[in-house]
PDB file of N, CA and C in Angstrom:
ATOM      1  N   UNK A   1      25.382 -34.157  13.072  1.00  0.00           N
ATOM      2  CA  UNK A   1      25.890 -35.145  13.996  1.00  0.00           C
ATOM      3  C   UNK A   1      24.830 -35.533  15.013  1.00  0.00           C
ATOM      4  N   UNK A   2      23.771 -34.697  14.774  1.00  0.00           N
ATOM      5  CA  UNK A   2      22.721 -35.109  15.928  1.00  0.00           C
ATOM      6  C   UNK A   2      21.857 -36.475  15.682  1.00  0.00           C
ATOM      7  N   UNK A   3      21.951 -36.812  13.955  1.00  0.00           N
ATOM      8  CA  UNK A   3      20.720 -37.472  13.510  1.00  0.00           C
ATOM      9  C   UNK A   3      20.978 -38.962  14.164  1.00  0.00           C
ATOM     10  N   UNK A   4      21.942 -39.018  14.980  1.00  0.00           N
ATOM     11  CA  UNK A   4      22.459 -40.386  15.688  1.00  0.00           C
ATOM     12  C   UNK A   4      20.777 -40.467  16.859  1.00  0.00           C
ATOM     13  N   UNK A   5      20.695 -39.338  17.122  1.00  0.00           N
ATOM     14  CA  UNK A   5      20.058 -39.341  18.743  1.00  0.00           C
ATOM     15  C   UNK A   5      18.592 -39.233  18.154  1.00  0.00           C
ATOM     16  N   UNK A   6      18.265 -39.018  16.923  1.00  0.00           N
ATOM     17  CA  UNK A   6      16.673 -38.822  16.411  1.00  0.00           C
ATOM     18  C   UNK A   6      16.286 -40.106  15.581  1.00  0.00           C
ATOM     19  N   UNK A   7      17.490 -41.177  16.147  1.00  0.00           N
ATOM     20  CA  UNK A   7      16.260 -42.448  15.092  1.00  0.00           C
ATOM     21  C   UNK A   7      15.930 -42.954  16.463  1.00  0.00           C
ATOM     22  N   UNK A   8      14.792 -43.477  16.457  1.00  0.00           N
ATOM     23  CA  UNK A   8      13.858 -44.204  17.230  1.00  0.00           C
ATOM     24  C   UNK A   8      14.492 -45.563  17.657  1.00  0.00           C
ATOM     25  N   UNK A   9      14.510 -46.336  16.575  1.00  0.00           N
ATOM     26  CA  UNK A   9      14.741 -48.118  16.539  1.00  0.00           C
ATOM     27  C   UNK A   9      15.913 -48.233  15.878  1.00  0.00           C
ATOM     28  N   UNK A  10      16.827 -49.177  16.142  1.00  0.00           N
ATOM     29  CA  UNK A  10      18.445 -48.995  15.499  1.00  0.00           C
ATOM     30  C   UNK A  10      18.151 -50.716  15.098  1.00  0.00           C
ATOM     31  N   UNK A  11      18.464 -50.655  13.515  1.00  0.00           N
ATOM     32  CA  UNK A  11      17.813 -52.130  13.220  1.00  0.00           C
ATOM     33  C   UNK A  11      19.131 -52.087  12.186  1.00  0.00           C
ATOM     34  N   UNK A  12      19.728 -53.392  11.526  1.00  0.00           N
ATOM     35  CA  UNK A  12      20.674 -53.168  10.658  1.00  0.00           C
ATOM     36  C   UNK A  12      20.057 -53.291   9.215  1.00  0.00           C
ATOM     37  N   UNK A  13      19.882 -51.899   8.574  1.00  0.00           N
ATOM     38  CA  UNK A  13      19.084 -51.568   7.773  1.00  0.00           C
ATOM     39  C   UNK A  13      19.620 -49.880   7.407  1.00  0.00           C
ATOM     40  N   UNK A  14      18.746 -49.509   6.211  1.00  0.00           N
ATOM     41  CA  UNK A  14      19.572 -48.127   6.285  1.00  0.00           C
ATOM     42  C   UNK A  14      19.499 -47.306   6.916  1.00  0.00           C
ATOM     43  N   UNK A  15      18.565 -47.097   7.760  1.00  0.00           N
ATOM     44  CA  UNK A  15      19.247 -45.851   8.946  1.00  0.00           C
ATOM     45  C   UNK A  15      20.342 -45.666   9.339  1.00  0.00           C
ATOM     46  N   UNK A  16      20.854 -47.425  10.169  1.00  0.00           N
ATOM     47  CA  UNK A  16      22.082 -47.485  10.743  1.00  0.00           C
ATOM     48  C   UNK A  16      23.356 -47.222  10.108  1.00  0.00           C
ATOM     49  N   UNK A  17      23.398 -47.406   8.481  1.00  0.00           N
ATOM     50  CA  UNK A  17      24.009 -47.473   7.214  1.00  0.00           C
ATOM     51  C   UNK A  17      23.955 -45.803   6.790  1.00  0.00           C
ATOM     52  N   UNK A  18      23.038 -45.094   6.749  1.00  0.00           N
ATOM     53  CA  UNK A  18      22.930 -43.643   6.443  1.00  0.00           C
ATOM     54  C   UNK A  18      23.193 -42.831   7.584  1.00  0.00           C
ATOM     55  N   UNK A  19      23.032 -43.119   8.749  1.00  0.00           N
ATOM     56  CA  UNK A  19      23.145 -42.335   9.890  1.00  0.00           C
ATOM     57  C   UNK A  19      24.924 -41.941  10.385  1.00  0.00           C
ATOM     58  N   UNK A  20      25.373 -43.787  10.401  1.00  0.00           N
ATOM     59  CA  UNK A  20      26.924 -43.522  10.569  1.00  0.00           C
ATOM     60  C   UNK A  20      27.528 -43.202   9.280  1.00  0.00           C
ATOM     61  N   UNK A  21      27.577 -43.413   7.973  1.00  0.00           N
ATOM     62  CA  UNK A  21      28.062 -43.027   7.030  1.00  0.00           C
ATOM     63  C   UNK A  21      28.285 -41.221   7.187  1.00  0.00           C
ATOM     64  N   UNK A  22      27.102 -40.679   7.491  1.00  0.00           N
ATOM     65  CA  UNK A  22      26.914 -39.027   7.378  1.00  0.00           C
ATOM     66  C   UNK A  22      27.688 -39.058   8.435  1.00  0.00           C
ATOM     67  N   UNK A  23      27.723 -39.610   9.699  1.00  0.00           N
ATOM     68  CA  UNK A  23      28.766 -39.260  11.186  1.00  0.00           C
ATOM     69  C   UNK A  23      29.818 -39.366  10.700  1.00  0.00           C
ATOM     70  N   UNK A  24      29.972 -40.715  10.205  1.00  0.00           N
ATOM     71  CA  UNK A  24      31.657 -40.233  10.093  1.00  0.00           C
ATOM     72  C   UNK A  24      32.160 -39.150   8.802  1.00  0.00           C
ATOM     73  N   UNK A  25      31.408 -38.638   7.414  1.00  0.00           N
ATOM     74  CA  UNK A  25      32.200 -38.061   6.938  1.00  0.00           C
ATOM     75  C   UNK A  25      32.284 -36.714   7.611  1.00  0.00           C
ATOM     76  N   UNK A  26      31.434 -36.358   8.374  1.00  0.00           N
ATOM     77  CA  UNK A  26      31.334 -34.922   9.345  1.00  0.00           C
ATOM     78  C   UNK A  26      32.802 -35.220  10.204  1.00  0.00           C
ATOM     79  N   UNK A  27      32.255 -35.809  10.604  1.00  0.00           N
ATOM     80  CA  UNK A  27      33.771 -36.311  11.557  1.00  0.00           C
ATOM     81  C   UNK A  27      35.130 -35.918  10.868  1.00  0.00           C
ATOM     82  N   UNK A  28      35.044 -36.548   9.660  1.00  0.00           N
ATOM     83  CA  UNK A  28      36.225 -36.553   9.030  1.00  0.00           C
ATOM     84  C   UNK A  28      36.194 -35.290   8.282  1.00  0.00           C
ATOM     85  N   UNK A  29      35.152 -34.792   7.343  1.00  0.00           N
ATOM     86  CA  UNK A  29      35.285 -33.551   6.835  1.00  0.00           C
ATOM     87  C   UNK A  29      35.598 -32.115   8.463  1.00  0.00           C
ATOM     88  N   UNK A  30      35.429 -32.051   9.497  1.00  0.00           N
ATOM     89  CA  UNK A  30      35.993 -31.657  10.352  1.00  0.00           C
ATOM     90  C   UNK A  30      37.595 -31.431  11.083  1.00  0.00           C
ATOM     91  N   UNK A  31      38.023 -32.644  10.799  1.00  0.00           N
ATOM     92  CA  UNK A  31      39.413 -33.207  11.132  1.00  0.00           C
ATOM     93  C   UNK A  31      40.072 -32.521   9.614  1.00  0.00           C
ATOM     94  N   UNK A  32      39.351 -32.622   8.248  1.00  0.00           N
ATOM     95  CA  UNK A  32      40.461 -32.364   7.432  1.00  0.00           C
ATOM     96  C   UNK A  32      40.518 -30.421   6.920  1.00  0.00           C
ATOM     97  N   UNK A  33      39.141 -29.824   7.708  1.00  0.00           N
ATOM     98  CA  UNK A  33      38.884 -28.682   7.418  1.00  0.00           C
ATOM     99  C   UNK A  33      39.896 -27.998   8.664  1.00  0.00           C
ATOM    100  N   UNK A  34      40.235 -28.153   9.758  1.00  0.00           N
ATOM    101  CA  UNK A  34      41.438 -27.983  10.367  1.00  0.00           C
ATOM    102  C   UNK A  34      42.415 -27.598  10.308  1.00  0.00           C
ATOM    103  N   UNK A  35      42.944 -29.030   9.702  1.00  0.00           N
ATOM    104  CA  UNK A  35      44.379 -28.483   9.179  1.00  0.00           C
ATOM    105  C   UNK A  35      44.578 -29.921   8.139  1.00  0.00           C
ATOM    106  N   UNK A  36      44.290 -29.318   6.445  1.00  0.00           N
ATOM    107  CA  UNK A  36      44.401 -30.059   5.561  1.00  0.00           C
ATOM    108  C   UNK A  36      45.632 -30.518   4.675  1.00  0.00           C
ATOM    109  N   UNK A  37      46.434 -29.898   5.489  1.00  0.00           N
ATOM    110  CA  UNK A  37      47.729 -30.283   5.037  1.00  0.00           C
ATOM    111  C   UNK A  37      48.184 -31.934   6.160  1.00  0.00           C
ATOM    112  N   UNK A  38      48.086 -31.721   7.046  1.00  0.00           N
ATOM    113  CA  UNK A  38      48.166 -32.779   8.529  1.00  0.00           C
ATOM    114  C   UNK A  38      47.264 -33.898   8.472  1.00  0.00           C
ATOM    115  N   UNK A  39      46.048 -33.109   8.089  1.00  0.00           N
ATOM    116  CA  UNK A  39      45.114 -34.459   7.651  1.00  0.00           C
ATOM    117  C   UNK A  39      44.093 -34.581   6.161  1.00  0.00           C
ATOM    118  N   UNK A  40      45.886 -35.283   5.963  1.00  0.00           N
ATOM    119  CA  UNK A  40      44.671 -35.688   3.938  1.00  0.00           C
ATOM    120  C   UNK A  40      44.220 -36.575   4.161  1.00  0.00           C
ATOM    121  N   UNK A  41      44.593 -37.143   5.072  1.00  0.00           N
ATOM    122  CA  UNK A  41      43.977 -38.521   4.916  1.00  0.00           C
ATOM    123  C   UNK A  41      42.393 -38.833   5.284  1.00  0.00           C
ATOM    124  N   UNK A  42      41.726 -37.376   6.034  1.00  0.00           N
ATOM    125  CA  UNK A  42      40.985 -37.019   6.474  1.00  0.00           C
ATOM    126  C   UNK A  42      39.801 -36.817   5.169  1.00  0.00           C
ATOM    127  N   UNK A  43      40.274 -35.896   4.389  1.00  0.00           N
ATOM    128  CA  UNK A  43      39.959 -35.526   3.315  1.00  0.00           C
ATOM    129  C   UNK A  43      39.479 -36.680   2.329  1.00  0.00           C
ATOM    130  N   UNK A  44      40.904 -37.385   2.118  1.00  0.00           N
ATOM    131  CA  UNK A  44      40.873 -38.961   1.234  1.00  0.00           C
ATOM    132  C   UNK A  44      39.387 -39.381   1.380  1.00  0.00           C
ATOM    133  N   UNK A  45      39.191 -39.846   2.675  1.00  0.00           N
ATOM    134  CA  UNK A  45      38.358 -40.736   3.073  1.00  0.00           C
ATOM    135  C   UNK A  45      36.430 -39.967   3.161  1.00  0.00           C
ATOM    136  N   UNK A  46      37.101 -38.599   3.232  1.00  0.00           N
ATOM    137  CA  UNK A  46      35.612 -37.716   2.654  1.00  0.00           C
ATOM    138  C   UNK A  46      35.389 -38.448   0.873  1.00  0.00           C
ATOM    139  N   UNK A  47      36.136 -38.312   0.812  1.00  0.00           N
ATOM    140  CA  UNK A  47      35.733 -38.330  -0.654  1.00  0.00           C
ATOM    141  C   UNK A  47      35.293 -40.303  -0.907  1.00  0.00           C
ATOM    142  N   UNK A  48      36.054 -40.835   0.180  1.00  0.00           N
ATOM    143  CA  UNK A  48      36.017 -42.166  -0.231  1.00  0.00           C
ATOM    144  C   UNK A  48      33.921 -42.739  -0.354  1.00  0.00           C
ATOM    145  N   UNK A  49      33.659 -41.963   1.169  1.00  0.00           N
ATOM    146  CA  UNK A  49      32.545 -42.199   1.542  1.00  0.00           C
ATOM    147  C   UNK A  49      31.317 -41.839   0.015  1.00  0.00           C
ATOM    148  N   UNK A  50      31.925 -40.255  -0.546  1.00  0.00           N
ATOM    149  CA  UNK A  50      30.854 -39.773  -1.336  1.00  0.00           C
ATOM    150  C   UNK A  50      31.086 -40.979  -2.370  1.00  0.00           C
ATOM    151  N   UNK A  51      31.706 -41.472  -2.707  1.00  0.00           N
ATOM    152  CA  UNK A  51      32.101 -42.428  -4.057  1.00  0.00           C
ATOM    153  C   UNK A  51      31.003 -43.695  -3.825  1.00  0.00           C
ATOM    154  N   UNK A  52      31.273 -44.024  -2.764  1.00  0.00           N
ATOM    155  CA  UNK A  52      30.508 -45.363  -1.959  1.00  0.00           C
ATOM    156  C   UNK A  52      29.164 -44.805  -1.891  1.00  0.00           C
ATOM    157  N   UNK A  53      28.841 -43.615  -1.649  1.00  0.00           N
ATOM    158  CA  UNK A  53      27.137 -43.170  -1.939  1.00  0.00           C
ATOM    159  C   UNK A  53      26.744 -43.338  -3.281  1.00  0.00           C
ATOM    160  N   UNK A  54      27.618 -42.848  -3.885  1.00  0.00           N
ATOM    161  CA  UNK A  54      27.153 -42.995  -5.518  1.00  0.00           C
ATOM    162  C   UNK A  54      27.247 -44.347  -6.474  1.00  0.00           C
ATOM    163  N   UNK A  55      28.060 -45.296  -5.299  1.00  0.00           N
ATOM    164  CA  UNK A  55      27.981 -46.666  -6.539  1.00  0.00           C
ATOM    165  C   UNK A  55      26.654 -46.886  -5.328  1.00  0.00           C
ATOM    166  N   UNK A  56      26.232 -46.512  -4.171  1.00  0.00           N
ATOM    167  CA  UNK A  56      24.935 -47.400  -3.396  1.00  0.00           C
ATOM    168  C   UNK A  56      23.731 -47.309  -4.233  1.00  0.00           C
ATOM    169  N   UNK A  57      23.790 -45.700  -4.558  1.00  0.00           N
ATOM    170  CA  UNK A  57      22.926 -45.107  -4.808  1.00  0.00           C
ATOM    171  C   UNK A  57      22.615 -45.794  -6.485  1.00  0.00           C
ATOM    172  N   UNK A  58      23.379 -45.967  -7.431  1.00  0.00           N
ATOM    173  CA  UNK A  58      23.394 -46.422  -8.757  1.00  0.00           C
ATOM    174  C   UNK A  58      22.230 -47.903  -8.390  1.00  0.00           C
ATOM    175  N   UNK A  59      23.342 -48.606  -7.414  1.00  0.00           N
ATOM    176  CA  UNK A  59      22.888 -50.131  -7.410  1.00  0.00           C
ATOM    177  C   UNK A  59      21.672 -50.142  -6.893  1.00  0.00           C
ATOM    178  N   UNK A  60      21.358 -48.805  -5.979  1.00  0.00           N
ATOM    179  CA  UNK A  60      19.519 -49.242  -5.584  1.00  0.00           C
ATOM    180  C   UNK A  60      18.933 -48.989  -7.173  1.00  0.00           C
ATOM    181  N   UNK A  61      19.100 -48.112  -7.681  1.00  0.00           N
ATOM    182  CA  UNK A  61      18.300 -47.567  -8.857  1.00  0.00           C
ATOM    183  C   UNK A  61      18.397 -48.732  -9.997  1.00  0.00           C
ATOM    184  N   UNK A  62      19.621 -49.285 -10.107  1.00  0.00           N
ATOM    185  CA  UNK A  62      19.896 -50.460 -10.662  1.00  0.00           C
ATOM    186  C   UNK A  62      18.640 -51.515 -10.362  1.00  0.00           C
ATOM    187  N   UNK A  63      18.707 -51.718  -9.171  1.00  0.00           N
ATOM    188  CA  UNK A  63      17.837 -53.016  -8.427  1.00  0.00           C
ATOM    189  C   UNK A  63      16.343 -52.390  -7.953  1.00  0.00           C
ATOM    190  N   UNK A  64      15.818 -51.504  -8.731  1.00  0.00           N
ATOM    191  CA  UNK A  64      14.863 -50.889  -8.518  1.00  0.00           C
ATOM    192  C   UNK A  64      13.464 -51.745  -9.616  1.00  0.00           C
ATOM    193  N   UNK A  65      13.898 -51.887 -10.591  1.00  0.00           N
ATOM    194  CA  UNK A  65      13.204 -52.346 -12.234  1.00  0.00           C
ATOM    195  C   UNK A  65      12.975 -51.171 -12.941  1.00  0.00           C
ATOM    196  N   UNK A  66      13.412 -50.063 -12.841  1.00  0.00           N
ATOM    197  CA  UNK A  66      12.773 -48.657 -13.738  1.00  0.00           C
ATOM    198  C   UNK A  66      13.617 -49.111 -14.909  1.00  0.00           C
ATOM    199  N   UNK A  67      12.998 -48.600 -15.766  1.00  0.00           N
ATOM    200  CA  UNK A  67      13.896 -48.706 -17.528  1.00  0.00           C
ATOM    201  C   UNK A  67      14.384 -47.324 -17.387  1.00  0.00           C
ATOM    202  N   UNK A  68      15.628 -47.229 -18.069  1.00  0.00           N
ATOM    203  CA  UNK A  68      16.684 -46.810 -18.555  1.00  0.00           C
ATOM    204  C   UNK A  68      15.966 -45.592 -19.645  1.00  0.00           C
ATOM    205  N   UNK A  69      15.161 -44.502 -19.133  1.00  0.00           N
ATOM    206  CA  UNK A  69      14.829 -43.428 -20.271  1.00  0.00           C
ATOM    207  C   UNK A  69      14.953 -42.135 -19.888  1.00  0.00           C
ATOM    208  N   UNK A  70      14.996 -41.234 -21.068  1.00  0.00           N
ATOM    209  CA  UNK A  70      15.345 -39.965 -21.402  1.00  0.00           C
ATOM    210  C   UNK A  70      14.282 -39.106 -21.082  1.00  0.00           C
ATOM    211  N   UNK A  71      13.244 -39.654 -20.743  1.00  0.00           N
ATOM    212  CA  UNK A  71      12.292 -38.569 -20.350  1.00  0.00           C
ATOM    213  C   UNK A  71      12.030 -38.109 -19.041  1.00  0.00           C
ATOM    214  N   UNK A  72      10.738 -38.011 -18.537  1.00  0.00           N
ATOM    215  CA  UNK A  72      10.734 -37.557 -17.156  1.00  0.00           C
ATOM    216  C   UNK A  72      11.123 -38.755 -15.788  1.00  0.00           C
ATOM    217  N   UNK A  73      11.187 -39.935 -16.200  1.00  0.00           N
ATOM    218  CA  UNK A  73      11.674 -40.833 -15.028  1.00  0.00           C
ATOM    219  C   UNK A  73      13.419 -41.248 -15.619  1.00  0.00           C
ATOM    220  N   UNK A  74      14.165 -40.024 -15.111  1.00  0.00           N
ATOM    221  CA  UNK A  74      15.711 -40.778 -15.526  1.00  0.00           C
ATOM    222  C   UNK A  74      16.123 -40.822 -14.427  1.00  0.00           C
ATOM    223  N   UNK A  75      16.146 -41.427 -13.393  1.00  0.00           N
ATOM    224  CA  UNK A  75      16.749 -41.524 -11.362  1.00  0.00           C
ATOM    225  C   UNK A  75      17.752 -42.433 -12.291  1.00  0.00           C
ATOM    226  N   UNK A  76      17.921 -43.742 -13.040  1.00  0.00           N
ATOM    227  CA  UNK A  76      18.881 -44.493 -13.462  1.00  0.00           C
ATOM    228  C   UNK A  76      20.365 -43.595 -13.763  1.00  0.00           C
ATOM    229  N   UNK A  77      19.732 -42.672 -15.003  1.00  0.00           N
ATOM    230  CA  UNK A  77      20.723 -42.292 -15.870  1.00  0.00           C
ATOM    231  C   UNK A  77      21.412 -41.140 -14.677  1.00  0.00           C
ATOM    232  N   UNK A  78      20.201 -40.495 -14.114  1.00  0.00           N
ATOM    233  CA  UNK A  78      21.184 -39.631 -12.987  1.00  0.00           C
ATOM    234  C   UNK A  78      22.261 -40.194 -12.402  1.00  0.00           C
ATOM    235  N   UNK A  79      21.281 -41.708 -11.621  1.00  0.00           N
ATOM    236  CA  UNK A  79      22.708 -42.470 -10.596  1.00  0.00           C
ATOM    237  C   UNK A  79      23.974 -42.623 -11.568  1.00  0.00           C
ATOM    238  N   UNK A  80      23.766 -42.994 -12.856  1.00  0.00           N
ATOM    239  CA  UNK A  80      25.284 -42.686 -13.504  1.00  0.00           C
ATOM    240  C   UNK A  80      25.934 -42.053 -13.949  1.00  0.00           C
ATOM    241  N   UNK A  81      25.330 -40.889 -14.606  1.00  0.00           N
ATOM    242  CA  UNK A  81      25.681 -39.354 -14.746  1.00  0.00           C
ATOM    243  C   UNK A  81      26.380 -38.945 -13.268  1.00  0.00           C
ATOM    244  N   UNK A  82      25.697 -39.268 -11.954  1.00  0.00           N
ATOM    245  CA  UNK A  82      26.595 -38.555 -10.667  1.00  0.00           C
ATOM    246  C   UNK A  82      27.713 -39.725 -10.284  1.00  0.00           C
ATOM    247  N   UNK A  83      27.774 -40.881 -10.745  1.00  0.00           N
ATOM    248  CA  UNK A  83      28.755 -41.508 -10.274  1.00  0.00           C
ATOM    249  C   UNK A  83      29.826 -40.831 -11.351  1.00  0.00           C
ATOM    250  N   UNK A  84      29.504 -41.093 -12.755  1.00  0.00           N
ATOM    251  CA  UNK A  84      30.447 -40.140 -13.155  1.00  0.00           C
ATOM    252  C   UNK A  84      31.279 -39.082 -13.273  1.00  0.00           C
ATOM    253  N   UNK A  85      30.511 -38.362 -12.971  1.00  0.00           N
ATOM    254  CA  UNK A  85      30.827 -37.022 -13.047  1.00  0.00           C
ATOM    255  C   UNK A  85      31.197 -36.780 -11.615  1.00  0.00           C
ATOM    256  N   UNK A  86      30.924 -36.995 -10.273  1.00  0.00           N
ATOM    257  CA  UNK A  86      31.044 -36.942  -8.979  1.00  0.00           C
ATOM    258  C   UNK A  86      32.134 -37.912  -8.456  1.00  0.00           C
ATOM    259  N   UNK A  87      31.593 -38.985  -8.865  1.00  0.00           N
ATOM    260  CA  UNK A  87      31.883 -40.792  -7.935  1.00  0.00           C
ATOM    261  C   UNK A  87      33.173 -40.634  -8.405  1.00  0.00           C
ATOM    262  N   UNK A  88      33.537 -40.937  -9.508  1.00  0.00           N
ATOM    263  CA  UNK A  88      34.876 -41.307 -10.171  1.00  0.00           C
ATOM    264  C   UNK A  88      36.319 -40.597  -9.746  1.00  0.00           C
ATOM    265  N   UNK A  89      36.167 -39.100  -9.941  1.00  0.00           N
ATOM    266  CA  UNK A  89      36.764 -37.894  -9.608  1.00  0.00           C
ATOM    267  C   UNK A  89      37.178 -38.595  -7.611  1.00  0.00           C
ATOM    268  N   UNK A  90      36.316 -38.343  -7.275  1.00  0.00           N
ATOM    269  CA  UNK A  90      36.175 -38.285  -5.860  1.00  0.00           C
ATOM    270  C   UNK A  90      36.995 -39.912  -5.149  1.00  0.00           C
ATOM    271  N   UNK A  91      36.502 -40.647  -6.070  1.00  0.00           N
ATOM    272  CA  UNK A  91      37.759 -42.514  -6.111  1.00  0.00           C
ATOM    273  C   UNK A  91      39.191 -42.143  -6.417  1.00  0.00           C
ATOM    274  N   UNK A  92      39.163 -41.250  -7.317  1.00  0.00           N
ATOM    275  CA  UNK A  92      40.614 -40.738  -7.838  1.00  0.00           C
ATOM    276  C   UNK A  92      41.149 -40.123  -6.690  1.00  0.00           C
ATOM    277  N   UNK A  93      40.500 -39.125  -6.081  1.00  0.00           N
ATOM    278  CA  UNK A  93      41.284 -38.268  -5.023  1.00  0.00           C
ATOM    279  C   UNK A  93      41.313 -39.216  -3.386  1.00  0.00           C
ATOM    280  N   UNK A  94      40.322 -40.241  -3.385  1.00  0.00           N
ATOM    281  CA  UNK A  94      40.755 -40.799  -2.468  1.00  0.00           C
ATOM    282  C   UNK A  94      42.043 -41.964  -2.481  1.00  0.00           C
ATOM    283  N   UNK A  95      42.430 -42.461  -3.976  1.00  0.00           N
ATOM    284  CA  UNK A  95      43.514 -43.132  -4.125  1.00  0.00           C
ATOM    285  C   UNK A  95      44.769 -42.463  -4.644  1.00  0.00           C
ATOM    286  N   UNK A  96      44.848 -41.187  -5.065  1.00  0.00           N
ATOM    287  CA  UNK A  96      45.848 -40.901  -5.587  1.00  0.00           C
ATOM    288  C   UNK A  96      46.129 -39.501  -4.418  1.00  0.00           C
ATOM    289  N   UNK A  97      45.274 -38.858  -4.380  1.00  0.00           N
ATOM    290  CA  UNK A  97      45.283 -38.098  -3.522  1.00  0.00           C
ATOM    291  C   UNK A  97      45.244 -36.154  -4.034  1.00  0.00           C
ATOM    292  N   UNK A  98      44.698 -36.692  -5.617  1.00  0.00           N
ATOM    293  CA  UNK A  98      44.910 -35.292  -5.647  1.00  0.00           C
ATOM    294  C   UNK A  98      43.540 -35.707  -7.124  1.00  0.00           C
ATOM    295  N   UNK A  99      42.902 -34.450  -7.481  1.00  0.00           N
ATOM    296  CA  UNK A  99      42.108 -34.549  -8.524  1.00  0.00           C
ATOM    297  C   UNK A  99      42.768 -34.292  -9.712  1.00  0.00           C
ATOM    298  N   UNK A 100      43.713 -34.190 -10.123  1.00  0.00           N
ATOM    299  CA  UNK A 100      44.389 -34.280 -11.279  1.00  0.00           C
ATOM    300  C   UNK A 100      46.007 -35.140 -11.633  1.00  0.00           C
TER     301      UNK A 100
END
């Protein structure tokens, strides 16, 4: 929660975009580590944020130009391997409210 007070220049760009994103899921992963029965909604919205990292994170790698390979440069196939395997799960529990 400190990394608010260690950027230098506040420009709308990703600092401002990475800095409050991490504040608020602390925020919220706080509120739902509490009392997680009182606040799912707390929780929900943890998970909403990680989902929204992983489609950001896809679309930079997307909009990067790297090709799509199996060898030592796969950042692509990762960003969709973790939206999968991470992102999806984590969309589910923020709309339905439960992982299964």
């Amino acid at each position: 929660m400190v990394m608010a007070l260690t950027v230098d220049s506040w420009t709308l760009s990703a600092p401002v975009v990475l800095v409050s994103g991490l504040d608020l899921a602390v925020l919220l992963l706080v509120v739902a580590l509490y009392d997680p029965q009182r606040f799912n909604w707390a929780a929900r919205g943890v998970t909403g944020i990680v989902f929204l990292a992983f489609v950001a994170y896809l679309i930079d790698e997307l909009l990067s130009g790297k090709s799509w390979r199996f060898g030592t440069r796969r950042e692509t196939l990762e960003a969709l391997l973790g939206l999968l395997i991470v992102g999806l799960p984590c969309l589910r529990y923020s709309l339905v409210g439960r992982f299964r």
